[in-house]
Protein backbone atom coordinates (compact mmCIF):
# COMPACT_ATOMS: atom_id res chain seq x y z
CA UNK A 1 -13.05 -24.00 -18.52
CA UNK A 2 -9.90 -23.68 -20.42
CA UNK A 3 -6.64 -25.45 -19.15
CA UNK A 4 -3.39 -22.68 -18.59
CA UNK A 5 0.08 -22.78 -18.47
CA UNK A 6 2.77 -20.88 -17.57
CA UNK A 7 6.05 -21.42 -19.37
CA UNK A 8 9.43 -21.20 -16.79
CA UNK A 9 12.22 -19.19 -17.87
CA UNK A 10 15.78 -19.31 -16.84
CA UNK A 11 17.90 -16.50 -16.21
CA UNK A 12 21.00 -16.85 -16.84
CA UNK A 13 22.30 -13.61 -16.07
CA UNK A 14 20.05 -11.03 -13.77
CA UNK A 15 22.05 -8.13 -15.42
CA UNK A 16 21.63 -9.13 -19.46
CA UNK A 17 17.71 -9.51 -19.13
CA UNK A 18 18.22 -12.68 -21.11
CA UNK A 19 15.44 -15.07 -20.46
CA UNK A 20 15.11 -19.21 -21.77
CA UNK A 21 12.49 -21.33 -22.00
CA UNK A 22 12.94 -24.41 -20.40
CA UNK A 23 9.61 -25.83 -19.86
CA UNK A 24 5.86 -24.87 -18.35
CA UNK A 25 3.63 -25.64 -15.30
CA UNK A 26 -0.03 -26.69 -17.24
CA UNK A 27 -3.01 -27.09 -15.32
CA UNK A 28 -6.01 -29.12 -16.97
CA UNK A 29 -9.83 -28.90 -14.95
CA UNK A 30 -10.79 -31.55 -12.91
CA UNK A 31 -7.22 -32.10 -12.90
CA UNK A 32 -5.46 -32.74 -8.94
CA UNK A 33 -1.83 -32.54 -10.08
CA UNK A 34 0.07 -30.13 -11.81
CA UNK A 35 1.42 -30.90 -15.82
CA UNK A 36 5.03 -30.43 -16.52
CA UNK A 37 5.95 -29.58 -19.83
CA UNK A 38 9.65 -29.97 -20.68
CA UNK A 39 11.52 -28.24 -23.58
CA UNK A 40 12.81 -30.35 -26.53
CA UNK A 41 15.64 -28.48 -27.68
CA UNK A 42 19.17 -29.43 -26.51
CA UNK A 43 20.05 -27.02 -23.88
CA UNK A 44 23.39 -26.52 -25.44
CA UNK A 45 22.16 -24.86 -28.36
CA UNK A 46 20.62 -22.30 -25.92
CA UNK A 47 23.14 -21.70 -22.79
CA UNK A 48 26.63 -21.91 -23.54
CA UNK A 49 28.49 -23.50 -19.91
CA UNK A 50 27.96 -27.08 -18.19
CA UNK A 51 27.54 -25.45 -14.85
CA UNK A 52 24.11 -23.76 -16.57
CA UNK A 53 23.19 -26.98 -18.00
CA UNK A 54 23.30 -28.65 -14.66
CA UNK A 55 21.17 -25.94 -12.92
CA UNK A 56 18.85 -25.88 -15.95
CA UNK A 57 17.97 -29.51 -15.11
CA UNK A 58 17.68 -29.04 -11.38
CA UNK A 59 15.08 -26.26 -12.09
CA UNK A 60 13.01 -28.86 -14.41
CA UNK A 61 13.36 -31.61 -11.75
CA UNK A 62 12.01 -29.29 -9.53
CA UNK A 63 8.93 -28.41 -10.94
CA UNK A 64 7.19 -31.71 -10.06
CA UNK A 65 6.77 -30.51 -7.18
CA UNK A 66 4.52 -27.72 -7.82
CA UNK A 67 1.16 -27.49 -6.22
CA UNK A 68 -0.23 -24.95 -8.44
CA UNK A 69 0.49 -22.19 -10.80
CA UNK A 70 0.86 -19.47 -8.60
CA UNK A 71 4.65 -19.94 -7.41
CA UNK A 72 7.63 -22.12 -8.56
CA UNK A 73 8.52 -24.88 -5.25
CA UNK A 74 11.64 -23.21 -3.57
CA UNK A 75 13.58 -25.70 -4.88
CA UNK A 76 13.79 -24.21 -7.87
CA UNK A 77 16.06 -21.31 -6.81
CA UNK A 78 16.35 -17.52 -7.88
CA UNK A 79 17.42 -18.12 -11.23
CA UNK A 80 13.92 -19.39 -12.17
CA UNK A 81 10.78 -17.31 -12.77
CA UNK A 82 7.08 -17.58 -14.46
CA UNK A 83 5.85 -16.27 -17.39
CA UNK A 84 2.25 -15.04 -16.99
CA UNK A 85 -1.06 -17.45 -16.99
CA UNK A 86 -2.23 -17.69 -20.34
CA UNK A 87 -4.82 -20.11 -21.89
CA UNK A 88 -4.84 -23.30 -24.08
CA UNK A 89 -8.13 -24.21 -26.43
CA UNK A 90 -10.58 -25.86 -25.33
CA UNK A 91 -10.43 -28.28 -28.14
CA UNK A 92 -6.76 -29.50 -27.19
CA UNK A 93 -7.19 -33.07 -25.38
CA UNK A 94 -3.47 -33.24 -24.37
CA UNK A 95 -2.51 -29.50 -22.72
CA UNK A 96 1.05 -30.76 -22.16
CA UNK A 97 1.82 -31.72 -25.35
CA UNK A 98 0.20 -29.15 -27.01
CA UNK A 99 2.49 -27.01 -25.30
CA UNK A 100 5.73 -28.68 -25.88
CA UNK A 101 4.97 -29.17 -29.49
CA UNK A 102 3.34 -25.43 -30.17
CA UNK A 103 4.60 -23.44 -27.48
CA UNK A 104 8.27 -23.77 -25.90
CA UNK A 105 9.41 -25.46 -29.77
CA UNK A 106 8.47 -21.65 -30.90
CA UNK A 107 10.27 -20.09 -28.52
CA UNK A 108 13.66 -18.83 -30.18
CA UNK A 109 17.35 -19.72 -28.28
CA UNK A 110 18.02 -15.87 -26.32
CA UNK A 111 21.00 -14.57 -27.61
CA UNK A 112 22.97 -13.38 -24.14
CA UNK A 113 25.09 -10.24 -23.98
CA UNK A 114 26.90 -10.56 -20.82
CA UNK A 115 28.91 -7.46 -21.43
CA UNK A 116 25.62 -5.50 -22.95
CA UNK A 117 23.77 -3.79 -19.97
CA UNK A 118 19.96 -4.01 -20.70
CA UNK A 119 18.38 -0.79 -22.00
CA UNK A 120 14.52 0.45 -20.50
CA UNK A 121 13.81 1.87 -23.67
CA UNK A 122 14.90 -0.92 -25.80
CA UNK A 123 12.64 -3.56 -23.72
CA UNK A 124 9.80 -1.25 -24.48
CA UNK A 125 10.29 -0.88 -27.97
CA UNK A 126 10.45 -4.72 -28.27
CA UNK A 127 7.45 -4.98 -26.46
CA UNK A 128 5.54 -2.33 -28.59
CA UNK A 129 6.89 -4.29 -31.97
CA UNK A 130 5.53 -7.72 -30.45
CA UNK A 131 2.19 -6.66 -29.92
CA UNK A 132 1.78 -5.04 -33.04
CA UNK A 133 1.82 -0.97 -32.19
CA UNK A 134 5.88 -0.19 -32.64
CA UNK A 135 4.43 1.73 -35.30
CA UNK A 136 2.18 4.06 -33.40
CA UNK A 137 5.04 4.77 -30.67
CA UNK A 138 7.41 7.45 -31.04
CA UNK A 139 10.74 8.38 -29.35
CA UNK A 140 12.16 10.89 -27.01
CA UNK A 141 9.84 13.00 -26.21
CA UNK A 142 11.33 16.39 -25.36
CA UNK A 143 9.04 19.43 -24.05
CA UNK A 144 10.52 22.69 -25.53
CA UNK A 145 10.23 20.83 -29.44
CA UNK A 146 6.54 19.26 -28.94
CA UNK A 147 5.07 21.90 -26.56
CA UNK A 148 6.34 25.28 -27.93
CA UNK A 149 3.29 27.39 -26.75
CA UNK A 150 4.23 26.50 -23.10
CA UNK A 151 6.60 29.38 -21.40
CA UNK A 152 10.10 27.90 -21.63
CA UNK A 153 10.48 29.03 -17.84
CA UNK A 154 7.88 26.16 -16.90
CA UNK A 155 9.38 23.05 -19.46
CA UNK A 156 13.73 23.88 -19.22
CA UNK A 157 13.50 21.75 -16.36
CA UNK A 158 11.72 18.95 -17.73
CA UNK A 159 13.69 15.92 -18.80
CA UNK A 160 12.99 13.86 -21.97
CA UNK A 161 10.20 11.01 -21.16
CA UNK A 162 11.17 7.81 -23.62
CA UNK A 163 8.04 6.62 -25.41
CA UNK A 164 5.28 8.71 -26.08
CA UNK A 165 2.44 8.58 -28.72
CA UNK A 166 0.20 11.53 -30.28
CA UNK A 167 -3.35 11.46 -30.18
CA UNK A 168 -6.10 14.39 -31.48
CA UNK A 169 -6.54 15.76 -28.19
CA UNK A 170 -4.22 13.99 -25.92
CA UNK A 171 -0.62 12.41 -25.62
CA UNK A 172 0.70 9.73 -23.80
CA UNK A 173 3.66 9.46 -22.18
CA UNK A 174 5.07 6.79 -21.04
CA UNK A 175 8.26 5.14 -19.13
CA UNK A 176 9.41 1.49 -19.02
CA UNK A 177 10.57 -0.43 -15.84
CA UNK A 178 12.65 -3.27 -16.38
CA UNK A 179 13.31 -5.36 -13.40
CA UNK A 180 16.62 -7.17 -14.86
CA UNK A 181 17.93 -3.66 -14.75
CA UNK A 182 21.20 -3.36 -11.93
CA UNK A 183 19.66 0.15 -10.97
CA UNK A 184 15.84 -0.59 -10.68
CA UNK A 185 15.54 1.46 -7.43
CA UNK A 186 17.21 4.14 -8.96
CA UNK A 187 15.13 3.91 -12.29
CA UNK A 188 12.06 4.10 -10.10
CA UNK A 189 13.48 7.52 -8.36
CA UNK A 190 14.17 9.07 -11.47
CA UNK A 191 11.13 7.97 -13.36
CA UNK A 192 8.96 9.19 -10.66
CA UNK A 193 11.15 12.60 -10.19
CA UNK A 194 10.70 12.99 -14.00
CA UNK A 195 6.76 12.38 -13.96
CA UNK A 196 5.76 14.43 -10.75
CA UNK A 197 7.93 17.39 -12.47
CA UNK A 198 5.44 16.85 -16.25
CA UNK A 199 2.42 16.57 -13.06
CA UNK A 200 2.92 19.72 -11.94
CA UNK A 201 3.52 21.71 -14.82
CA UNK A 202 0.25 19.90 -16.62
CA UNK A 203 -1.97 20.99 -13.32
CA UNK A 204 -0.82 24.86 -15.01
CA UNK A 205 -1.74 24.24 -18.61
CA UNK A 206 -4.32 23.43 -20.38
CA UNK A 207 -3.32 20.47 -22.03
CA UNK A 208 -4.24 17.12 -21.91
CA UNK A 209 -1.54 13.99 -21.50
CA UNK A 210 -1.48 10.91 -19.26
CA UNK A 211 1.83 9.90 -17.77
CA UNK A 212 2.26 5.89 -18.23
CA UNK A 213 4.23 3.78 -16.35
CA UNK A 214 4.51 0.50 -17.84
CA UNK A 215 6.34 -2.82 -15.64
CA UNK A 216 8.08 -4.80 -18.71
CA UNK A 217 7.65 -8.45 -17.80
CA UNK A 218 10.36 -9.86 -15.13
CA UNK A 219 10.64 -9.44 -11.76
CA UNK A 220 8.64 -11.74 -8.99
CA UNK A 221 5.11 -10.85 -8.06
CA UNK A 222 6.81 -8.93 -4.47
CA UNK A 223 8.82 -7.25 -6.62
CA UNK A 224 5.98 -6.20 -9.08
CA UNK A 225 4.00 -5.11 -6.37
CA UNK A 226 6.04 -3.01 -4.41
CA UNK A 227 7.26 -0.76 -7.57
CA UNK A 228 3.45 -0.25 -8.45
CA UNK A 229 2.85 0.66 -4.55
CA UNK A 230 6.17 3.04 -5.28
CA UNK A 231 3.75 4.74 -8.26
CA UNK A 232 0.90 5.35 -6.39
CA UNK A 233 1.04 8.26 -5.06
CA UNK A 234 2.20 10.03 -8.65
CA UNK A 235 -0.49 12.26 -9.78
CA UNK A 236 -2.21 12.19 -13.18
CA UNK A 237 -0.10 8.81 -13.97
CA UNK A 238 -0.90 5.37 -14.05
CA UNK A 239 1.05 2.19 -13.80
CA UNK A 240 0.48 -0.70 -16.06
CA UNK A 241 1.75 -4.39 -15.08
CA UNK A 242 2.13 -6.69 -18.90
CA UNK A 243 2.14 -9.34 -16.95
CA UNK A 244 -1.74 -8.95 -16.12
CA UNK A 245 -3.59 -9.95 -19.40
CA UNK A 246 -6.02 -7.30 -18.97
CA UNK A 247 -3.93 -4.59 -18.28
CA UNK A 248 -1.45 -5.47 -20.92
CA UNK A 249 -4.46 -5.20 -23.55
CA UNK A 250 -6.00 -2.58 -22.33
CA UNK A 251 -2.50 -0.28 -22.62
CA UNK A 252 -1.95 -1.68 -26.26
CA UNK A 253 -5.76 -0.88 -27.15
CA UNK A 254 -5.09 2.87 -25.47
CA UNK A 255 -1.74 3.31 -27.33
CA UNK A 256 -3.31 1.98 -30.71
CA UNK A 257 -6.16 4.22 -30.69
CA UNK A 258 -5.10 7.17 -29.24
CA UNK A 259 -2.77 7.10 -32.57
CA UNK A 260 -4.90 6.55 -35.23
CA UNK A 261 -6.92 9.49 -33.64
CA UNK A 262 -4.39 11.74 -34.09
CA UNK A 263 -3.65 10.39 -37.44
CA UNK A 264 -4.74 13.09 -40.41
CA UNK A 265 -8.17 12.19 -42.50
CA UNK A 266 -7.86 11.81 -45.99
CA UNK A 267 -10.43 14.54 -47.84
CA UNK A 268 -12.91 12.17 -49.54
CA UNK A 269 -13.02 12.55 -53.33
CA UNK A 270 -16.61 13.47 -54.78
């Protein structure tokens, strides 16, 4: 069995989406006792006030008290969250150090925009370039240019969906949630609003596309779950948390192929 870790991030500001590294819960088998990696980069190169500083180190102080990796102690506070569980090698004989020397030393200072509101669709995009498929993602997609054959009576109400990628015989379209966002409850309204309206007109045409909606990493596991609860009742869609390994490469896998099938094929040359 592999050992894990989970780097902590501090947020600075709930409203910028900013996040910083400042160190990682690692847990080693056989193991009794949570590993505490700590960041070796001077925090004032990455948060600009003393008062940040100061609650920085009270959040790393705190983690010695973990019991596991499922949850940060309390005494770490709100402004303090986990990355998701991800895996060391198995040929690494010191998990801690291996992650302070090839994990939180990678991680690049967050530039902070306190006046800069986060944007949904930007999140996503940097989330499709990351994993490779930015390419294979399109914006804006708006009904009455894409899906001309459709009576303009049924799409005029339809509203533009933000990411959406073209396949051979399907398309997907898909929304981002982004829980550093002020207005989440009132992203989740609209987003769900916009997708029942692209249900209903799909259960009239024959056409085939899958509504996405895709929970950006942030947000505590309560909050995770009760926006996917929120989704549930959406017909034709499906929700997709990143922060689940699985379903975060399973939705890259689906946007990656459903591309290159709709990609044209070159006439071979005799």
């Amino acid at each position: 069995m592999n050992s894990t870790y989970r780097v902590v991030h501090f947020i600075p500001d709930p409203f910028s989406g900013a996040r910083v590294p400042v160190g990682a819960l690692v847990k080693s088998p056989g193991s009794t006792g949570i590993g505490v990696a700590k960041l070796r980069v001077a925090l004032g190169k990455l948060v600009g006030s003393a008062r940040e500083i100061a609650v920085i180190d009270q959040v790393v102080s705190s983690l010695f008290a973990a019991q596991d990796l499922s949850a940060l102690p309390a005494s770490t506070g709100p402004q303090a969250v986990l990355g998701p569980l991800l895996s060391i090698p198995k040929s690494v004989h010191d998990p801690v150090r291996w992650v302070e020397d090839f994990i939180l030393t990678r991680q690049e200072p967050v530039a902070r925009k306190r006046n800069e509101r986060l944007n949904r669709q930007g999140a996503g995009l940097r989330f499709f370039s990351t994993y490779g498929v930015r390419k294979h993602v399109k914006e804006k997609f708006a009904p009455k240019d894409f899906w001309p054959r459709i009576p303009a009576a049924l799409t005029q109400n339809l509203q533009p969906v933000s990411h959406w990628t073209e396949g051979a015989n399907e398309i997907l379209l898909m929304e981002p949630i982004v829980f550093a966002d002020r207005g989440l409850e009132r992203v989740q309204r609209e987003v769900f609003a916009r997708f029942s309206a692209y249900s209903q007109i799909l259960s009239q045409v024959d056409l085939k596309a899958t509504l996405l909606v895709y929970l950006v990493q942030g947000g505590d596991a309560s909050q995770r779950r009760d926006v996917i609860s929120g989704f549930r009742s959406l017909d034709r869609a499906a929700t997709i948390d990143l922060e689940v390994e699985s379903e975060r490469q399973a939705f890259i896998e689906k946007v990656r192929t459903t591309s290159i099938a709709g990609q044209p094929t070159l006439p071979q040359s005799n």
